[in-house]
N, C-alpha and C. Protein backbone atom coordinates (compact mmCIF):
# COMPACT_ATOMS: atom_id res chain seq x y z
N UNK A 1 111.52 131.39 93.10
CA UNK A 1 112.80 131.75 93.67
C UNK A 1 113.65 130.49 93.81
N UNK A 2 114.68 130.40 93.41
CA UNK A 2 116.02 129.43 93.29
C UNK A 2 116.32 129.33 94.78
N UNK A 3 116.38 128.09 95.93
CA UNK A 3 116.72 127.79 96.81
C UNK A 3 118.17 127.80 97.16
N UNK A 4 118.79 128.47 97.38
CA UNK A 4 120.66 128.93 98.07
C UNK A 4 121.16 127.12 97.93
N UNK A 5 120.50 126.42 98.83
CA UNK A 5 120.79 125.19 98.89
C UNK A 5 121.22 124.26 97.87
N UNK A 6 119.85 124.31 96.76
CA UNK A 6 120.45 124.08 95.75
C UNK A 6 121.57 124.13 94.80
N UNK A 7 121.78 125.61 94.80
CA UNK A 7 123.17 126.09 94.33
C UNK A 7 124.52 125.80 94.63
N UNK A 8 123.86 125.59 95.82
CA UNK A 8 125.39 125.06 96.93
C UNK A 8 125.85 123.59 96.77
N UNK A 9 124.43 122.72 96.56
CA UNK A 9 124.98 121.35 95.89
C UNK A 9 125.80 121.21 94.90
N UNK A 10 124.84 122.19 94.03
CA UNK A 10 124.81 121.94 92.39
C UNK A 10 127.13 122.32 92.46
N UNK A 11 127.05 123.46 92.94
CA UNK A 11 128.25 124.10 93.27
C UNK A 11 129.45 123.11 93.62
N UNK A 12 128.84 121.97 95.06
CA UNK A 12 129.54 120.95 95.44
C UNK A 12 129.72 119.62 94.41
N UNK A 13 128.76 119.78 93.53
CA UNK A 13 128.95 118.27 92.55
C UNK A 13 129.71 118.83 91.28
N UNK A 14 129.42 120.17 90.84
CA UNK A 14 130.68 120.38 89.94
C UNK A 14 131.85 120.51 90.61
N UNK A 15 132.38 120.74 91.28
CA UNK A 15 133.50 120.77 91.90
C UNK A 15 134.45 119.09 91.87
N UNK A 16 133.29 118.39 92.54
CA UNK A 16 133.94 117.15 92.65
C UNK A 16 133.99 116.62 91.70
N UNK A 17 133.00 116.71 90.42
CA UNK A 17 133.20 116.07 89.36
C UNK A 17 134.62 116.67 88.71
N UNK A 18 134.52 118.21 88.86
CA UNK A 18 136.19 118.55 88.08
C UNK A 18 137.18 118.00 88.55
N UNK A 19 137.15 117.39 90.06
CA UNK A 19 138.30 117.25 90.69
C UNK A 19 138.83 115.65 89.99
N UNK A 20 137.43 114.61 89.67
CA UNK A 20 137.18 113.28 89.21
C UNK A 20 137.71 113.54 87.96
N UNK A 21 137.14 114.47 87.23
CA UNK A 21 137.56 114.51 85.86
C UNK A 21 138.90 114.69 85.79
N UNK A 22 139.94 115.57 86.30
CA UNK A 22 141.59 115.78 85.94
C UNK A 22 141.67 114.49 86.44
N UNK A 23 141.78 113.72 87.34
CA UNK A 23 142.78 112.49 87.97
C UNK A 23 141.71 111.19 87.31
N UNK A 24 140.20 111.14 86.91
CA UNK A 24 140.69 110.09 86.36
C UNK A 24 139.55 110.02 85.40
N UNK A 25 139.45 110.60 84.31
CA UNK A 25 138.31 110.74 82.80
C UNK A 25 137.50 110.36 82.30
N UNK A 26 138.16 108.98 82.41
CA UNK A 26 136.85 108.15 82.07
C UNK A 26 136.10 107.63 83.18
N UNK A 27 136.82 107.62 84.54
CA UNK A 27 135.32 107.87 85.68
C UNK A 27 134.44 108.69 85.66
N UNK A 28 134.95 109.89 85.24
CA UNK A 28 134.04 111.06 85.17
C UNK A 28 132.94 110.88 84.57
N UNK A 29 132.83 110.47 83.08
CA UNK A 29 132.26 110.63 81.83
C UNK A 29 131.46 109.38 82.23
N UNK A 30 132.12 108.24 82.99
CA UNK A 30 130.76 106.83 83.23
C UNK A 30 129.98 107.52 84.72
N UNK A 31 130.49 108.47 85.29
CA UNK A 31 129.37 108.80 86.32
C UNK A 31 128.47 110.41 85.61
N UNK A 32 129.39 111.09 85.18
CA UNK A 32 127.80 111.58 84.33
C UNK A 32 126.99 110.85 83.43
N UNK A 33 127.46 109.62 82.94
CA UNK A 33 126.36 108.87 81.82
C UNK A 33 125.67 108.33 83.17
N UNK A 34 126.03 107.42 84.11
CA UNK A 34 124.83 107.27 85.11
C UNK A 34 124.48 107.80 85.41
N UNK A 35 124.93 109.51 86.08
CA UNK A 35 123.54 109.87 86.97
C UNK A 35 122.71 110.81 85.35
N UNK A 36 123.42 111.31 84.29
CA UNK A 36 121.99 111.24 83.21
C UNK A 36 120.83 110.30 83.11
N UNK A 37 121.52 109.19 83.56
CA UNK A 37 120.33 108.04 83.31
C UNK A 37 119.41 107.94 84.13
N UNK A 38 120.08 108.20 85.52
CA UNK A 38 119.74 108.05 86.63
C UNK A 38 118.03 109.62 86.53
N UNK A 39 119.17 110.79 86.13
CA UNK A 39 118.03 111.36 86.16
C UNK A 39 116.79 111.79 85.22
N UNK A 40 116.82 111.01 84.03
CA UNK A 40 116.18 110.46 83.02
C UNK A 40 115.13 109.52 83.49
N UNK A 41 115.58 108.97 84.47
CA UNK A 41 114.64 108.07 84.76
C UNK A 41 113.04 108.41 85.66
N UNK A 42 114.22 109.49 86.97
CA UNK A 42 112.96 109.73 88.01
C UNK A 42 112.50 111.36 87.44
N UNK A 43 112.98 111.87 86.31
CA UNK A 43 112.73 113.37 85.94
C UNK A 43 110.82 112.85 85.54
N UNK A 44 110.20 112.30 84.62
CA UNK A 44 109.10 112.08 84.68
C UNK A 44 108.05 112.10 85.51
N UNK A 45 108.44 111.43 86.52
CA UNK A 45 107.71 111.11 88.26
C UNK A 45 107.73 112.77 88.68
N UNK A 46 108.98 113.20 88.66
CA UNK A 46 109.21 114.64 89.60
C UNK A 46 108.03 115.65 88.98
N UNK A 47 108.16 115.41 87.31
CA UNK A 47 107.14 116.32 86.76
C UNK A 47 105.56 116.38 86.86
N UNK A 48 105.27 114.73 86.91
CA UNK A 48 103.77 114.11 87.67
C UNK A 48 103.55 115.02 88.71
N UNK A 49 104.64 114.96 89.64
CA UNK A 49 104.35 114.89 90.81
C UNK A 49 103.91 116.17 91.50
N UNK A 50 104.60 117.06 90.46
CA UNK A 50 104.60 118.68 90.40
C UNK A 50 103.19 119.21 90.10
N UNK A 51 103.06 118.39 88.73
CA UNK A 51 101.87 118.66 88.50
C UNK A 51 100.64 118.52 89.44
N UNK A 52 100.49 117.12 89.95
CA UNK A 52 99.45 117.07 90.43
C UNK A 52 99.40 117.79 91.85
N UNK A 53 100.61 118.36 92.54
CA UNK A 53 100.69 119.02 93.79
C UNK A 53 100.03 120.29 93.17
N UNK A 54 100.08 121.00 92.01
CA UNK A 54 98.93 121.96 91.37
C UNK A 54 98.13 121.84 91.58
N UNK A 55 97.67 120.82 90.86
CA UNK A 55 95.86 120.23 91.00
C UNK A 55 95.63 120.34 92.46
N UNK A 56 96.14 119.34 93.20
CA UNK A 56 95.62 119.45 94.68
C UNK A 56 95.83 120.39 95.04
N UNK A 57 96.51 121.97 95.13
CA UNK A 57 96.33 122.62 95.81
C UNK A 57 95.05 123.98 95.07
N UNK A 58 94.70 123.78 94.34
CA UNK A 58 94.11 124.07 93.43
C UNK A 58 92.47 123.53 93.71
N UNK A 59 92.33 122.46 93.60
CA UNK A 59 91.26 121.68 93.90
C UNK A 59 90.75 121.45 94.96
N UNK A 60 91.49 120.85 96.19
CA UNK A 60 91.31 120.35 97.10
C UNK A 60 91.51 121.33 98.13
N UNK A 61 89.99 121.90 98.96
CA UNK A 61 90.20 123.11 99.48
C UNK A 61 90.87 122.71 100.97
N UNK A 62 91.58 124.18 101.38
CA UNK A 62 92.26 124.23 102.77
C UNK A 62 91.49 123.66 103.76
N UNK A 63 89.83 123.71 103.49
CA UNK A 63 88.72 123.48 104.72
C UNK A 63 88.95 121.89 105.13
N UNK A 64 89.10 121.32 103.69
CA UNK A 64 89.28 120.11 103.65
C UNK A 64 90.28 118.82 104.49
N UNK A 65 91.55 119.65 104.02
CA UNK A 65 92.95 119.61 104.62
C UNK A 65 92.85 119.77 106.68
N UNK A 66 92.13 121.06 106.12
CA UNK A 66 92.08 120.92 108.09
C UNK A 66 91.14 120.22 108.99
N UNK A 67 90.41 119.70 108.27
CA UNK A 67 89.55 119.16 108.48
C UNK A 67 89.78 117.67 108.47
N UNK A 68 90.53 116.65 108.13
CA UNK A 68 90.90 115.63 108.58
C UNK A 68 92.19 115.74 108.87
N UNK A 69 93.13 116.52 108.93
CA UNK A 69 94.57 116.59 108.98
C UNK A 69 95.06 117.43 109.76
N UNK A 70 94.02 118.53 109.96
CA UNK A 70 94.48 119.71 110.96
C UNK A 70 94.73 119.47 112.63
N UNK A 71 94.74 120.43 113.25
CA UNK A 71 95.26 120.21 114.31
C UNK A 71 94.29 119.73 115.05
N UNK A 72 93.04 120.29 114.77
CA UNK A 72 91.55 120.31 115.58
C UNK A 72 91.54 118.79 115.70
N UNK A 73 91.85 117.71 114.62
CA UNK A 73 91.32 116.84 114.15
C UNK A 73 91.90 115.75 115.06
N UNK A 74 92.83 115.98 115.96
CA UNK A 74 93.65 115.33 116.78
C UNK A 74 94.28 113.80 116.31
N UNK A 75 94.25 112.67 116.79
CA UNK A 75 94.08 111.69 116.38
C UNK A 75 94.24 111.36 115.50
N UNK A 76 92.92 111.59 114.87
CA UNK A 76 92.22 111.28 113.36
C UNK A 76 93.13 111.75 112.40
N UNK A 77 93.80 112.88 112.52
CA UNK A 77 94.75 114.04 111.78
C UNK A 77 96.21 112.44 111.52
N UNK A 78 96.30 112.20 112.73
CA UNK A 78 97.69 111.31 112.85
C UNK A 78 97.52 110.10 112.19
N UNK A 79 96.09 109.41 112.06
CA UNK A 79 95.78 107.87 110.97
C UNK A 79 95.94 108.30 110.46
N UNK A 80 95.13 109.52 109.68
CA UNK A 80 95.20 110.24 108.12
C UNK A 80 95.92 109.77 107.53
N UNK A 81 97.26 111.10 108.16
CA UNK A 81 98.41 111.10 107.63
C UNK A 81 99.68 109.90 107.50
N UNK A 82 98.97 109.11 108.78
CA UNK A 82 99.80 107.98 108.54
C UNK A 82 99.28 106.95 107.10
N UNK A 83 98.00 106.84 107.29
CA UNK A 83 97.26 105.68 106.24
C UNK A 83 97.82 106.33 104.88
N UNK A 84 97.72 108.01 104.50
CA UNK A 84 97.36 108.12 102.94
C UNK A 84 99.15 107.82 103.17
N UNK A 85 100.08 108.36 103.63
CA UNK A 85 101.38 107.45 103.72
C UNK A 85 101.75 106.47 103.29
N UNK A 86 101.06 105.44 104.04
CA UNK A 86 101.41 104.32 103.58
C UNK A 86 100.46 103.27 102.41
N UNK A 87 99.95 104.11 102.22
CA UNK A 87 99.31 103.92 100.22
C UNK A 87 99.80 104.31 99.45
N UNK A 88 100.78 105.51 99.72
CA UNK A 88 101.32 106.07 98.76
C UNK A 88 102.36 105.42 97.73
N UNK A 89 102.80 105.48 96.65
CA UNK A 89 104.18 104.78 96.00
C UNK A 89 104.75 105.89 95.20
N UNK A 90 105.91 105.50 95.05
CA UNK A 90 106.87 106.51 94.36
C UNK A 90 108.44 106.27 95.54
N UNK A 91 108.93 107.11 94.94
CA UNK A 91 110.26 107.35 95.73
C UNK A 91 110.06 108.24 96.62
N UNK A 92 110.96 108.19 98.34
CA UNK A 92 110.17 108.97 99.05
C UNK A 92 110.60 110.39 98.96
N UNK A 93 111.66 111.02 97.75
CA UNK A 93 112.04 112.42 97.69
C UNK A 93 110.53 112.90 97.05
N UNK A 94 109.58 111.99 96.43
CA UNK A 94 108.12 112.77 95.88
C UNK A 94 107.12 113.37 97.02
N UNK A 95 107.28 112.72 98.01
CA UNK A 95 106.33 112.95 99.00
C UNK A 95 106.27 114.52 99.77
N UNK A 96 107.75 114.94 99.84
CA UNK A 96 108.36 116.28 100.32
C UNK A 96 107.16 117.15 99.46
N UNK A 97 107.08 117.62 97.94
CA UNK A 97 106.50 118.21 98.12
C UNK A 97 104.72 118.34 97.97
N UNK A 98 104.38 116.93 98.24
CA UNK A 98 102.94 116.74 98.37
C UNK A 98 102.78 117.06 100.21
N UNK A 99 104.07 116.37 101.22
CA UNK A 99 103.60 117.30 102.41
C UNK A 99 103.92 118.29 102.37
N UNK A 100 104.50 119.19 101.51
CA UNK A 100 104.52 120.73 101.71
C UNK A 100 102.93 121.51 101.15
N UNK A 101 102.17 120.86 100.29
CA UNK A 101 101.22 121.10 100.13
C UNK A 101 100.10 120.92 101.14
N UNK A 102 100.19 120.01 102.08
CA UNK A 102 99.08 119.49 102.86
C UNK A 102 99.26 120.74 104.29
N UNK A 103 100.74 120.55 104.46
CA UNK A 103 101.25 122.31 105.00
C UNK A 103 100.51 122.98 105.05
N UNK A 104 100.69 123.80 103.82
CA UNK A 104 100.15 124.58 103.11
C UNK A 104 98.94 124.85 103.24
N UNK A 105 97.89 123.38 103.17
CA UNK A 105 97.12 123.23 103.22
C UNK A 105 95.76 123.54 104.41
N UNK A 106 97.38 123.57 106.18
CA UNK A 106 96.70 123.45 107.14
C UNK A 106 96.48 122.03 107.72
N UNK A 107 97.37 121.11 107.11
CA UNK A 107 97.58 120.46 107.93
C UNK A 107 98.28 120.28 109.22
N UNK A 108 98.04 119.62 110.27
CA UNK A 108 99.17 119.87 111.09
C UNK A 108 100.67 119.30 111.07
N UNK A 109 101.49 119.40 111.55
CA UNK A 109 102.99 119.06 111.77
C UNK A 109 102.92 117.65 111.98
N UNK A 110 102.87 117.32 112.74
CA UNK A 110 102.92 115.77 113.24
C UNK A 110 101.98 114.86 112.07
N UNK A 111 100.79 114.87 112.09
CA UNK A 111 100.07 114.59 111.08
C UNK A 111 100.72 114.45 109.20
N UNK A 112 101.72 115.87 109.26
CA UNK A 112 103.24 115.83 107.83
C UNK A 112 103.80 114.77 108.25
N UNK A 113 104.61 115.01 109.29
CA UNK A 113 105.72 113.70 109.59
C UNK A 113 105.29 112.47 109.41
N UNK A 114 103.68 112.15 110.30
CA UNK A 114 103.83 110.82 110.17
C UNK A 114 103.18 110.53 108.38
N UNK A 115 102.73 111.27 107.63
CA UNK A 115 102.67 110.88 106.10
C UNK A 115 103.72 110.81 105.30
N UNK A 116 105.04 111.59 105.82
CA UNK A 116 106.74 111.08 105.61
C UNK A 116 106.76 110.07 105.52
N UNK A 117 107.19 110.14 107.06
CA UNK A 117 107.38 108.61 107.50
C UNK A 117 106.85 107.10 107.06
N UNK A 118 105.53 107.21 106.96
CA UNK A 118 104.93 105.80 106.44
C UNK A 118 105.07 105.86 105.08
N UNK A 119 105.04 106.77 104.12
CA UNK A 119 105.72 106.45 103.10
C UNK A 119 106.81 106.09 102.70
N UNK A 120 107.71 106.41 103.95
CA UNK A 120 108.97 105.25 103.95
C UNK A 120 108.91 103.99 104.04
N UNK A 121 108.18 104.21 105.45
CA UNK A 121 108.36 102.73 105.87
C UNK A 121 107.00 101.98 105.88
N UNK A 122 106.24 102.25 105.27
CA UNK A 122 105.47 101.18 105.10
C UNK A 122 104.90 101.11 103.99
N UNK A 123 104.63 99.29 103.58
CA UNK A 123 104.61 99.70 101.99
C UNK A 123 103.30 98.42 101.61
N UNK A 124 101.87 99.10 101.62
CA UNK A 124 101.07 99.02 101.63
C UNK A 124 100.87 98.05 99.78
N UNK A 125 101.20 99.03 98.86
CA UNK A 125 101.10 98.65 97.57
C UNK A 125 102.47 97.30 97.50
N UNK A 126 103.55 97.03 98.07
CA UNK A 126 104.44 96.09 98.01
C UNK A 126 104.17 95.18 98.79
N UNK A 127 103.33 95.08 99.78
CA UNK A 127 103.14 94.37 100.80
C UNK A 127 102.72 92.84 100.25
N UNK A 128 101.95 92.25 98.94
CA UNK A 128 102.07 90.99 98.72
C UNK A 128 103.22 90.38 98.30
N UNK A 129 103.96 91.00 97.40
CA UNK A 129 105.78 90.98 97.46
C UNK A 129 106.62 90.63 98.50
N UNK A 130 105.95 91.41 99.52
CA UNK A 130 107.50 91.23 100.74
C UNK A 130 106.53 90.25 101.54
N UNK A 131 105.37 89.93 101.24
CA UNK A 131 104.68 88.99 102.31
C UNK A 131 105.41 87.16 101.31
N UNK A 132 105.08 87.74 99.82
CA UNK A 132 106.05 86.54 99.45
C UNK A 132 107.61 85.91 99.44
N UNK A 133 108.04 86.69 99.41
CA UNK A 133 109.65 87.05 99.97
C UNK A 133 109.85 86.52 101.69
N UNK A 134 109.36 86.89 102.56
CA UNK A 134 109.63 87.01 103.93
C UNK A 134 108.15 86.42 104.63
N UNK A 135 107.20 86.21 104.59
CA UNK A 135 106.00 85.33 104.70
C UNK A 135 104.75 86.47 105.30
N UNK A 136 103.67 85.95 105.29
CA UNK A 136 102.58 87.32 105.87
C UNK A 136 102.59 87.76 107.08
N UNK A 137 103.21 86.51 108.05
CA UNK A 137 103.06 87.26 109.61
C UNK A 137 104.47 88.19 109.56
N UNK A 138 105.59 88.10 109.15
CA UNK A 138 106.41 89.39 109.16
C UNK A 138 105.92 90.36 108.35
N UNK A 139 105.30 90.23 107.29
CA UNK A 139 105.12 91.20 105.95
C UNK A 139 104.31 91.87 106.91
N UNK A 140 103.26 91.58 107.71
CA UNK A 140 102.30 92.28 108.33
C UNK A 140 102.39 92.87 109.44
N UNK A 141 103.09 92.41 110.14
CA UNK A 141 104.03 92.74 111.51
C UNK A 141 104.80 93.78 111.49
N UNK A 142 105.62 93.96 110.09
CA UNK A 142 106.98 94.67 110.05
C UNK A 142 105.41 96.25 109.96
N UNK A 143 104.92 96.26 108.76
CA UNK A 143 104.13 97.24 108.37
C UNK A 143 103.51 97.65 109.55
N UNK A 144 103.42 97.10 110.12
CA UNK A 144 102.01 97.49 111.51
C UNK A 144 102.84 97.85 112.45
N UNK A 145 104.17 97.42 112.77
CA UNK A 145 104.84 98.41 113.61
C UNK A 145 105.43 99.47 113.07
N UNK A 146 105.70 99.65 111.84
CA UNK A 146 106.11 101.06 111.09
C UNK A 146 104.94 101.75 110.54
N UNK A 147 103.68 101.57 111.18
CA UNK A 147 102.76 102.57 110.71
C UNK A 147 102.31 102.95 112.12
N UNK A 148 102.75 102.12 113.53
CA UNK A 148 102.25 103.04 114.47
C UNK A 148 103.82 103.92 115.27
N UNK A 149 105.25 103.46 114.31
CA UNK A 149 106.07 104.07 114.99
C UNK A 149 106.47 105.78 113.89
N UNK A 150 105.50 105.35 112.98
CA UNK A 150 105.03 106.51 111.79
C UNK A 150 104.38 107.85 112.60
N UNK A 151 103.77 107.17 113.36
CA UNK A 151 102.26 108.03 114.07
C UNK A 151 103.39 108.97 115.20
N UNK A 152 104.13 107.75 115.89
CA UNK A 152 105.22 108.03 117.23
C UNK A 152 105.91 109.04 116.90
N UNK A 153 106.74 109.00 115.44
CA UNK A 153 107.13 110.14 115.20
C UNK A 153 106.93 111.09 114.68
N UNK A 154 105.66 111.16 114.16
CA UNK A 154 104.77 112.42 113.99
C UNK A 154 104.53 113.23 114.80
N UNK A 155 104.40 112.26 115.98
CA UNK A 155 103.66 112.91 117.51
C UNK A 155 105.26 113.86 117.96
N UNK A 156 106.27 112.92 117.88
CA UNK A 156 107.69 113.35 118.71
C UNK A 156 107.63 114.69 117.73
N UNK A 157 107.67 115.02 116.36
CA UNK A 157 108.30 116.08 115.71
C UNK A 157 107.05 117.36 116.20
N UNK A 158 105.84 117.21 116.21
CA UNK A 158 104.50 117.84 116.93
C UNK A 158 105.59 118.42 118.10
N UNK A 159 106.06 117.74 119.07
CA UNK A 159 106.30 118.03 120.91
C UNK A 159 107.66 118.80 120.40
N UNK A 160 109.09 118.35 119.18
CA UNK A 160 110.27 119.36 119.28
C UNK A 160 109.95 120.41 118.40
N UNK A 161 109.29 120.61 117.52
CA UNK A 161 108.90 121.79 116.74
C UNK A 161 107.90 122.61 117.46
């Protein structure tokens, strides 16, 4: 089933592009050649990503899912989701639907958020990069407070949902 939402973008970006295109043409034509490129680029990843949210839901049984991630699992549910988070790489629009799978799965709420979250903000696979860039006691510092303020807001979205 086609998401309303979608349509409504898709709806809002032709619009503005027609409006770009009469007043000024060749903006138009260099921002559809970028975002073609643009989506040329991450269309590959999206299809990975699809795929393997198959496999795992496919493979990797619900018992499993609730069982370190579920609600029962308390705590443990909230490292989980924070740690496989912040291992994760990709862009963070991929993660949406690997936590809709873990959902799915029986994971709990808070336990989703904070595997959001630290896949934002903490970046486990970049971390010798930004430790060279900015030095190891920030590189390590910055990560270690965005993997327990990962957990914080896992917990906060758990208490308003």
């Amino acid at each position: 089933m086609i998401d309303p939402t979608g349509i409504v973008y898709a709806a809002v970006m032709v619009a503005v592009y027609l409006i770009v295109a009469r007043r000024h043409p060749e903006k138009a034509v260099t921002a559809l050649k970028t975002g073609g490129r643009q989506l040329g680029s991450i269309l590959p990843m999206f299809v990975a990503v699809f795929g393997l949210v198959g496999l795992f839901e496919v493979f990797v049984p619900p018992a499993l899912i609730e069982r370190w991630m579920g609600a029962s699992a308390g705590a443990q549910s909230l490292l989980v989701g924070a740690a496989v988070g912040s291992i994760a790489a990709g862009p963070p629009p991929v993660a949406f639907p690997i936590a809709a799978g873990l959902l799915k799965g029986g994971a709990w709420m808070p336990a989703v958020a904070a595997f959001i979250v630290s896949w934002v903000l903490v970046g486990i696979a970049s971390l010798p990069f930004e430790a060279k860039l900015f030095g190891w006691r920030f590189a390590l510092l910055r990560n270690g407070a965005s993997f327990l303020i990962a957990m914080a807001i896992g917990l906060a979205m758990g208490w308003i949902l």
